[in-house]
N, C-alpha and C. Protein backbone atom coordinates (compact mmCIF):
# COMPACT_ATOMS: atom_id res chain seq x y z
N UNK A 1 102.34 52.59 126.26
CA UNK A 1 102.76 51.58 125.29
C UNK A 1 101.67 51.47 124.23
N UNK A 2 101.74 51.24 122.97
CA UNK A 2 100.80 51.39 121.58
C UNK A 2 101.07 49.98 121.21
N UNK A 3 100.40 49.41 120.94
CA UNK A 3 100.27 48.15 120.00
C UNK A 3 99.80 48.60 119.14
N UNK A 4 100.26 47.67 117.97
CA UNK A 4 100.28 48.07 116.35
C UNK A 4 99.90 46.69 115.70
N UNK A 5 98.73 46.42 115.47
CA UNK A 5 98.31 44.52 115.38
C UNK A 5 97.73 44.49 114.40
N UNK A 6 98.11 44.20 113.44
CA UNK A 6 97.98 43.46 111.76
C UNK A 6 97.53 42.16 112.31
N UNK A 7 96.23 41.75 111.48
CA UNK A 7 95.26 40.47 111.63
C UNK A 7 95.56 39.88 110.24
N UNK A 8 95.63 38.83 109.79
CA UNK A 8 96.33 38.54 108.42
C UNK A 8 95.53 37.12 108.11
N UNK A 9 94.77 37.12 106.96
CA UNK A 9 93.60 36.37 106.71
C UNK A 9 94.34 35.58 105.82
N UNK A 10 94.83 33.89 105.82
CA UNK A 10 95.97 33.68 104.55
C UNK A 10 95.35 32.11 103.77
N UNK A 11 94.98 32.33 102.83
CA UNK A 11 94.54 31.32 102.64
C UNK A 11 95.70 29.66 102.99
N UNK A 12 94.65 28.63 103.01
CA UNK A 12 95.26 27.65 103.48
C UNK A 12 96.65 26.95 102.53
N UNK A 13 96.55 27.15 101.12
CA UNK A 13 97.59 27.18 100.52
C UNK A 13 98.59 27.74 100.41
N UNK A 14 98.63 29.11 101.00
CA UNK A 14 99.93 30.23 101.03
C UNK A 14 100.39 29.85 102.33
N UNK A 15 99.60 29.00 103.27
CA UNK A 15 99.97 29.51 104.75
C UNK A 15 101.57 28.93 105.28
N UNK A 16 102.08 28.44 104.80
CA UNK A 16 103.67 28.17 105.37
C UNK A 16 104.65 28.48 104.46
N UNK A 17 104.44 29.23 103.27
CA UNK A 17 105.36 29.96 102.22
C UNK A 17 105.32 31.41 103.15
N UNK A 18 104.27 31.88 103.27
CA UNK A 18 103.50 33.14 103.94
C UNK A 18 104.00 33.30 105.26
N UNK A 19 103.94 32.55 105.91
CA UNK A 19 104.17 31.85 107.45
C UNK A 19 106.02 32.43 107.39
N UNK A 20 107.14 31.58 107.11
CA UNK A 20 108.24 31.69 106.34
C UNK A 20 108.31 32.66 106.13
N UNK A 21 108.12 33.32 104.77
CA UNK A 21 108.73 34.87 104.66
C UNK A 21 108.37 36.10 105.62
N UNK A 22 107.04 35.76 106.57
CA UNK A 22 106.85 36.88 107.25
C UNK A 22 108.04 36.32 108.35
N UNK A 23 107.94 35.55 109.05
CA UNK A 23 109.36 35.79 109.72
C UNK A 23 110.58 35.50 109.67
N UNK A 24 110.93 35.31 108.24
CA UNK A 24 112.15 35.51 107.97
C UNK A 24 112.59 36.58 107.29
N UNK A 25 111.75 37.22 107.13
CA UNK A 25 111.74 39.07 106.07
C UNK A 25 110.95 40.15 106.81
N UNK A 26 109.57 39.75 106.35
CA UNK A 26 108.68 40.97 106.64
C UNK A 26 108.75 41.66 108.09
N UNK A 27 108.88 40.63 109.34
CA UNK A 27 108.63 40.70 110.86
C UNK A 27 110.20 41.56 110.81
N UNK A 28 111.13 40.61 110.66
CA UNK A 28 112.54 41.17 110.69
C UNK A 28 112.79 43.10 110.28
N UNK A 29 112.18 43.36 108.85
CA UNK A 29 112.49 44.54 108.51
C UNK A 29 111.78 45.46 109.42
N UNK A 30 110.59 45.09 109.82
CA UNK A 30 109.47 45.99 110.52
C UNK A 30 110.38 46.20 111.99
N UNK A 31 111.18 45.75 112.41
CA UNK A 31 111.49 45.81 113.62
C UNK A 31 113.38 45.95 113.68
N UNK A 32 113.35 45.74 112.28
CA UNK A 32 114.69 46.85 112.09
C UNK A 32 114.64 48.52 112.28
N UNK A 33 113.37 48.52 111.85
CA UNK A 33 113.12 50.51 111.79
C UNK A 33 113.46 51.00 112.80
N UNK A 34 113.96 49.97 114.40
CA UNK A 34 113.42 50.72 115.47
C UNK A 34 112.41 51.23 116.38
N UNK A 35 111.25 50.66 115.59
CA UNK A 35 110.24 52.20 116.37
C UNK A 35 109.22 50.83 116.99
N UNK A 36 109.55 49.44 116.83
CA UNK A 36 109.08 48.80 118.14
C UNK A 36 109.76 48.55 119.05
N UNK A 37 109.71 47.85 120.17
CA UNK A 37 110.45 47.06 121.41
C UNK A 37 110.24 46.11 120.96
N UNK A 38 109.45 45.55 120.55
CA UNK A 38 108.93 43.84 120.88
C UNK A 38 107.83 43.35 119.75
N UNK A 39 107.76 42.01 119.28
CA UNK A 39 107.05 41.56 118.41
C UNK A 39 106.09 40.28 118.87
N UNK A 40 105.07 39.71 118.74
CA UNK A 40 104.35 38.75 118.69
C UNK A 40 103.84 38.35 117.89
N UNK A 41 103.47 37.28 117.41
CA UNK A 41 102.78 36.29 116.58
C UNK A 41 101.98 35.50 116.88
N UNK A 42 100.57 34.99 116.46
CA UNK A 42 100.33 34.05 117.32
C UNK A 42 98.94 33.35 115.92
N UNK A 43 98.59 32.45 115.71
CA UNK A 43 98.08 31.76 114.69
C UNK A 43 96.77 31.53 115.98
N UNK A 44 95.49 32.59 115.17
CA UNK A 44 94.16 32.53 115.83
C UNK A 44 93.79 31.08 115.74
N UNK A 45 93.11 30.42 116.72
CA UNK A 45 92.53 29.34 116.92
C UNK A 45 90.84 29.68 117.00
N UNK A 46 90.37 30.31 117.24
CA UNK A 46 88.60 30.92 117.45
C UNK A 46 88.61 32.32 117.68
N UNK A 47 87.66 32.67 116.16
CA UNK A 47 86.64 31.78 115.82
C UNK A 47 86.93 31.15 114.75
N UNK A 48 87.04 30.04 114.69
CA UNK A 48 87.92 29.52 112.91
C UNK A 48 87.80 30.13 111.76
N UNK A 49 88.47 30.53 110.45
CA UNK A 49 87.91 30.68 109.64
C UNK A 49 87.48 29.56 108.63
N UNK A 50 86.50 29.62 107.61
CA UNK A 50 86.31 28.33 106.61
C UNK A 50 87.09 27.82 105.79
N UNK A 51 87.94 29.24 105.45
CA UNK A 51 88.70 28.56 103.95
C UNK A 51 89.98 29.51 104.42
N UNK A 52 90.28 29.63 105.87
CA UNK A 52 91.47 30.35 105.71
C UNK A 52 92.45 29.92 106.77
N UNK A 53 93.63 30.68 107.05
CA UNK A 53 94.06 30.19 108.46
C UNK A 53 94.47 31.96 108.73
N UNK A 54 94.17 32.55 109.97
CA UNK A 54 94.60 33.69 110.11
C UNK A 54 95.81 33.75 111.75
N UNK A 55 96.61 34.90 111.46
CA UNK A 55 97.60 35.12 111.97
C UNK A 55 97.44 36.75 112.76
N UNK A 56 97.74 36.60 113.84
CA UNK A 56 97.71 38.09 114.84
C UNK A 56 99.28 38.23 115.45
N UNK A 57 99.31 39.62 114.22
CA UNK A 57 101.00 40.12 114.86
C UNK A 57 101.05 41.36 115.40
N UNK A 58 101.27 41.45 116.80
CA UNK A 58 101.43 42.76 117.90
C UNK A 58 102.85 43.07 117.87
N UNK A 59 103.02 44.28 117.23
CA UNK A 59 104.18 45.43 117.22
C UNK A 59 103.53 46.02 118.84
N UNK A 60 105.02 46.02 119.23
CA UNK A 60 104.98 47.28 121.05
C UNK A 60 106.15 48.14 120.56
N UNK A 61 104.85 49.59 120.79
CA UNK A 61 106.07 50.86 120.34
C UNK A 61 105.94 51.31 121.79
N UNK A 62 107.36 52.06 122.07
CA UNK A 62 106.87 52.84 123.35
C UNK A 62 106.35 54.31 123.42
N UNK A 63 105.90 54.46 122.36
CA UNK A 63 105.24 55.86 122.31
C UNK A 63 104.11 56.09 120.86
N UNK A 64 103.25 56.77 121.33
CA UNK A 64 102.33 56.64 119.48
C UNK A 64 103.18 57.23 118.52
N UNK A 65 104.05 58.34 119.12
CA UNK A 65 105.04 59.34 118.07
C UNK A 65 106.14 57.91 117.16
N UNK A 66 106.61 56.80 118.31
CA UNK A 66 107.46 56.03 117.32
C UNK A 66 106.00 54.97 116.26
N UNK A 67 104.83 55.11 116.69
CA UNK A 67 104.33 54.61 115.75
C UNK A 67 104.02 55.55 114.44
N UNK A 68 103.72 56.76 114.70
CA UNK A 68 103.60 57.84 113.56
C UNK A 68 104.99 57.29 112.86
N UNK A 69 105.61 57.63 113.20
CA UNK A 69 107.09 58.00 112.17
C UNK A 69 107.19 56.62 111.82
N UNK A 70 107.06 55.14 112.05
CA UNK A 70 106.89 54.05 111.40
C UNK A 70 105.67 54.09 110.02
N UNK A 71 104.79 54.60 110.24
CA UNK A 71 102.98 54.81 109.71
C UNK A 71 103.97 55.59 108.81
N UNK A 72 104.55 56.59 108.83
CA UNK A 72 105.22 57.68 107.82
C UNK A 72 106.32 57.21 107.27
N UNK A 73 107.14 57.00 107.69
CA UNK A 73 108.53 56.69 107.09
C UNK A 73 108.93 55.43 106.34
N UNK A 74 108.42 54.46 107.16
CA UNK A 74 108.50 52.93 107.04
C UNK A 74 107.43 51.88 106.51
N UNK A 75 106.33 52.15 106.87
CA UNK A 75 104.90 51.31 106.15
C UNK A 75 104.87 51.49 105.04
N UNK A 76 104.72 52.23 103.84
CA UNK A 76 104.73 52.17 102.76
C UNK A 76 105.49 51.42 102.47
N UNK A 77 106.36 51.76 102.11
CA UNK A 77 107.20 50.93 101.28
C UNK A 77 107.36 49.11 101.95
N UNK A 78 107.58 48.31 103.55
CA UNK A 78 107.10 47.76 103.98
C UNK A 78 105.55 47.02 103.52
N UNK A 79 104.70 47.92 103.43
CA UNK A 79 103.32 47.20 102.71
C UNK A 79 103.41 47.08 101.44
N UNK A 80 104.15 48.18 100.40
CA UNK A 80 104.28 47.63 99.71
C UNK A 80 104.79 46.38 99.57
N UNK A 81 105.74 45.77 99.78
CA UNK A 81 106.51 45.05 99.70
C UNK A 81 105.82 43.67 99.66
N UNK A 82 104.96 43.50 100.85
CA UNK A 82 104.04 43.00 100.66
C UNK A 82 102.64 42.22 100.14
N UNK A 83 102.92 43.75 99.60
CA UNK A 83 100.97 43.55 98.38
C UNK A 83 101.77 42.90 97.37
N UNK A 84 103.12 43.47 96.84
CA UNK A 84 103.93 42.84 95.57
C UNK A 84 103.50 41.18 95.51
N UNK A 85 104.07 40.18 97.05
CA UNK A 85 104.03 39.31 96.89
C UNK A 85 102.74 38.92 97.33
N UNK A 86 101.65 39.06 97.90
CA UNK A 86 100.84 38.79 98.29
C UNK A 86 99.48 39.70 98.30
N UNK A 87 99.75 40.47 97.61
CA UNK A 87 98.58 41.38 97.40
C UNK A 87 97.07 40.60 97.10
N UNK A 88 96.09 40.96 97.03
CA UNK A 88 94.76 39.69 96.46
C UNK A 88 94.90 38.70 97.42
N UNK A 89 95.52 38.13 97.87
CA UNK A 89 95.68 36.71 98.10
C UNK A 89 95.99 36.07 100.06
N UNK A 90 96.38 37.82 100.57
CA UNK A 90 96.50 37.80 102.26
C UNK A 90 95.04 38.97 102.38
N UNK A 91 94.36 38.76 103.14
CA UNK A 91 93.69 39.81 103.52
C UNK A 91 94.22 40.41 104.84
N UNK A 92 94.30 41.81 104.84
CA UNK A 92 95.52 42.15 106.21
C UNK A 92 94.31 43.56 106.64
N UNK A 93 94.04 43.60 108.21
CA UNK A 93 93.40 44.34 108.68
C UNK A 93 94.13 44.60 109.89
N UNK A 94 94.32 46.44 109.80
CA UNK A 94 95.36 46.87 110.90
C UNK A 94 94.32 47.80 111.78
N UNK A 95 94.69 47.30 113.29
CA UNK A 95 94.06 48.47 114.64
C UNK A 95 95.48 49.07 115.23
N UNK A 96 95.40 49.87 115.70
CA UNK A 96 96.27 50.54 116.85
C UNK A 96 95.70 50.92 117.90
N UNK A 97 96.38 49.99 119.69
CA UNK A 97 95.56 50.25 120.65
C UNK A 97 96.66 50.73 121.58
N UNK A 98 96.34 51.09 122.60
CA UNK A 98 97.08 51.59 123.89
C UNK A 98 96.74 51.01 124.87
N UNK A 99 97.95 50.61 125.30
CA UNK A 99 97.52 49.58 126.72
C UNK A 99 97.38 50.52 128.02
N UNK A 100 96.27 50.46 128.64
CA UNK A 100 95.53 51.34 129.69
C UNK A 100 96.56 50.75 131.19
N UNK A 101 97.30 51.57 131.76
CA UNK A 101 97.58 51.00 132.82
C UNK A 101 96.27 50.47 133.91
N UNK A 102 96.69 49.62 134.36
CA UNK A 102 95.59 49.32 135.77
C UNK A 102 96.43 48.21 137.08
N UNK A 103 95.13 48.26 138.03
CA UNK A 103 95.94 47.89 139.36
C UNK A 103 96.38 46.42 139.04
N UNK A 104 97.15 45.69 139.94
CA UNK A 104 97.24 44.70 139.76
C UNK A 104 96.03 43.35 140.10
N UNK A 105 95.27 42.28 139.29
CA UNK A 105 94.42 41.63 139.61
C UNK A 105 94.78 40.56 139.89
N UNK A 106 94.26 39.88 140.61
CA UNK A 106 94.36 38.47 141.23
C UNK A 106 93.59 37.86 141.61
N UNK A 107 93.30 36.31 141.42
CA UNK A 107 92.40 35.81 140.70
C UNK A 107 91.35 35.82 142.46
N UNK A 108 90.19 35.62 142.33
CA UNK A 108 89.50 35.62 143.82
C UNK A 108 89.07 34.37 144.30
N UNK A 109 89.43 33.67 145.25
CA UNK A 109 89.58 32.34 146.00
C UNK A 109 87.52 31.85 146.74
């Protein structure tokens, strides 16, 4: 499984116009393409930022190949779309990780 996690730096004035169109547009189209299973969102709490509010959104592809052909086919135009309305004004920093299988843990008594 590949996670695909855009960190999204938004200043405190954009943040519920921003908030809003990413999931009523941006989240929606990205996961029209197909090439995730599953989406998350989640509004970082620590380490705060000063003058911002930031947002962590995890795309689950089930293979790196459906993340290539998203990275190829679909992101462009998608980021564009983006920078149009928010270019300057979101700072957006993307990783891609792979979740490592392991045994099952439980907590020790």
């Amino acid at each position: 499984m590949i996670i695909y996690q855009v960190l999204c730096t938004v200043p405190r004035s954009l943040e519920e116009e921003w908030r809003l169109w990413m999931m009523e547009e941006h989240i929606r189209d990205v996961m029209n393409t197909e090439m995730f299973d599953e989406v998350h969102i989640a509004r970082v709490l620590k380490p705060e930022h000063p003058t911002a509010v930031r947002y962590c959104i995890q795309y689950y592809a089930p293979t790196v190949e459906h993340y290539e052909q998203y990275r190829k086919d679909f992101a462009p135009v998608l980021q564009a779309a983006h920078n149009a309305k928010y270019g300057g004004m979101v700072e957006i920093e993307r990783t891609v990780m792979e979740i490592v299988p392991m045994k099952s843990v439980s907590p020790t008594q």
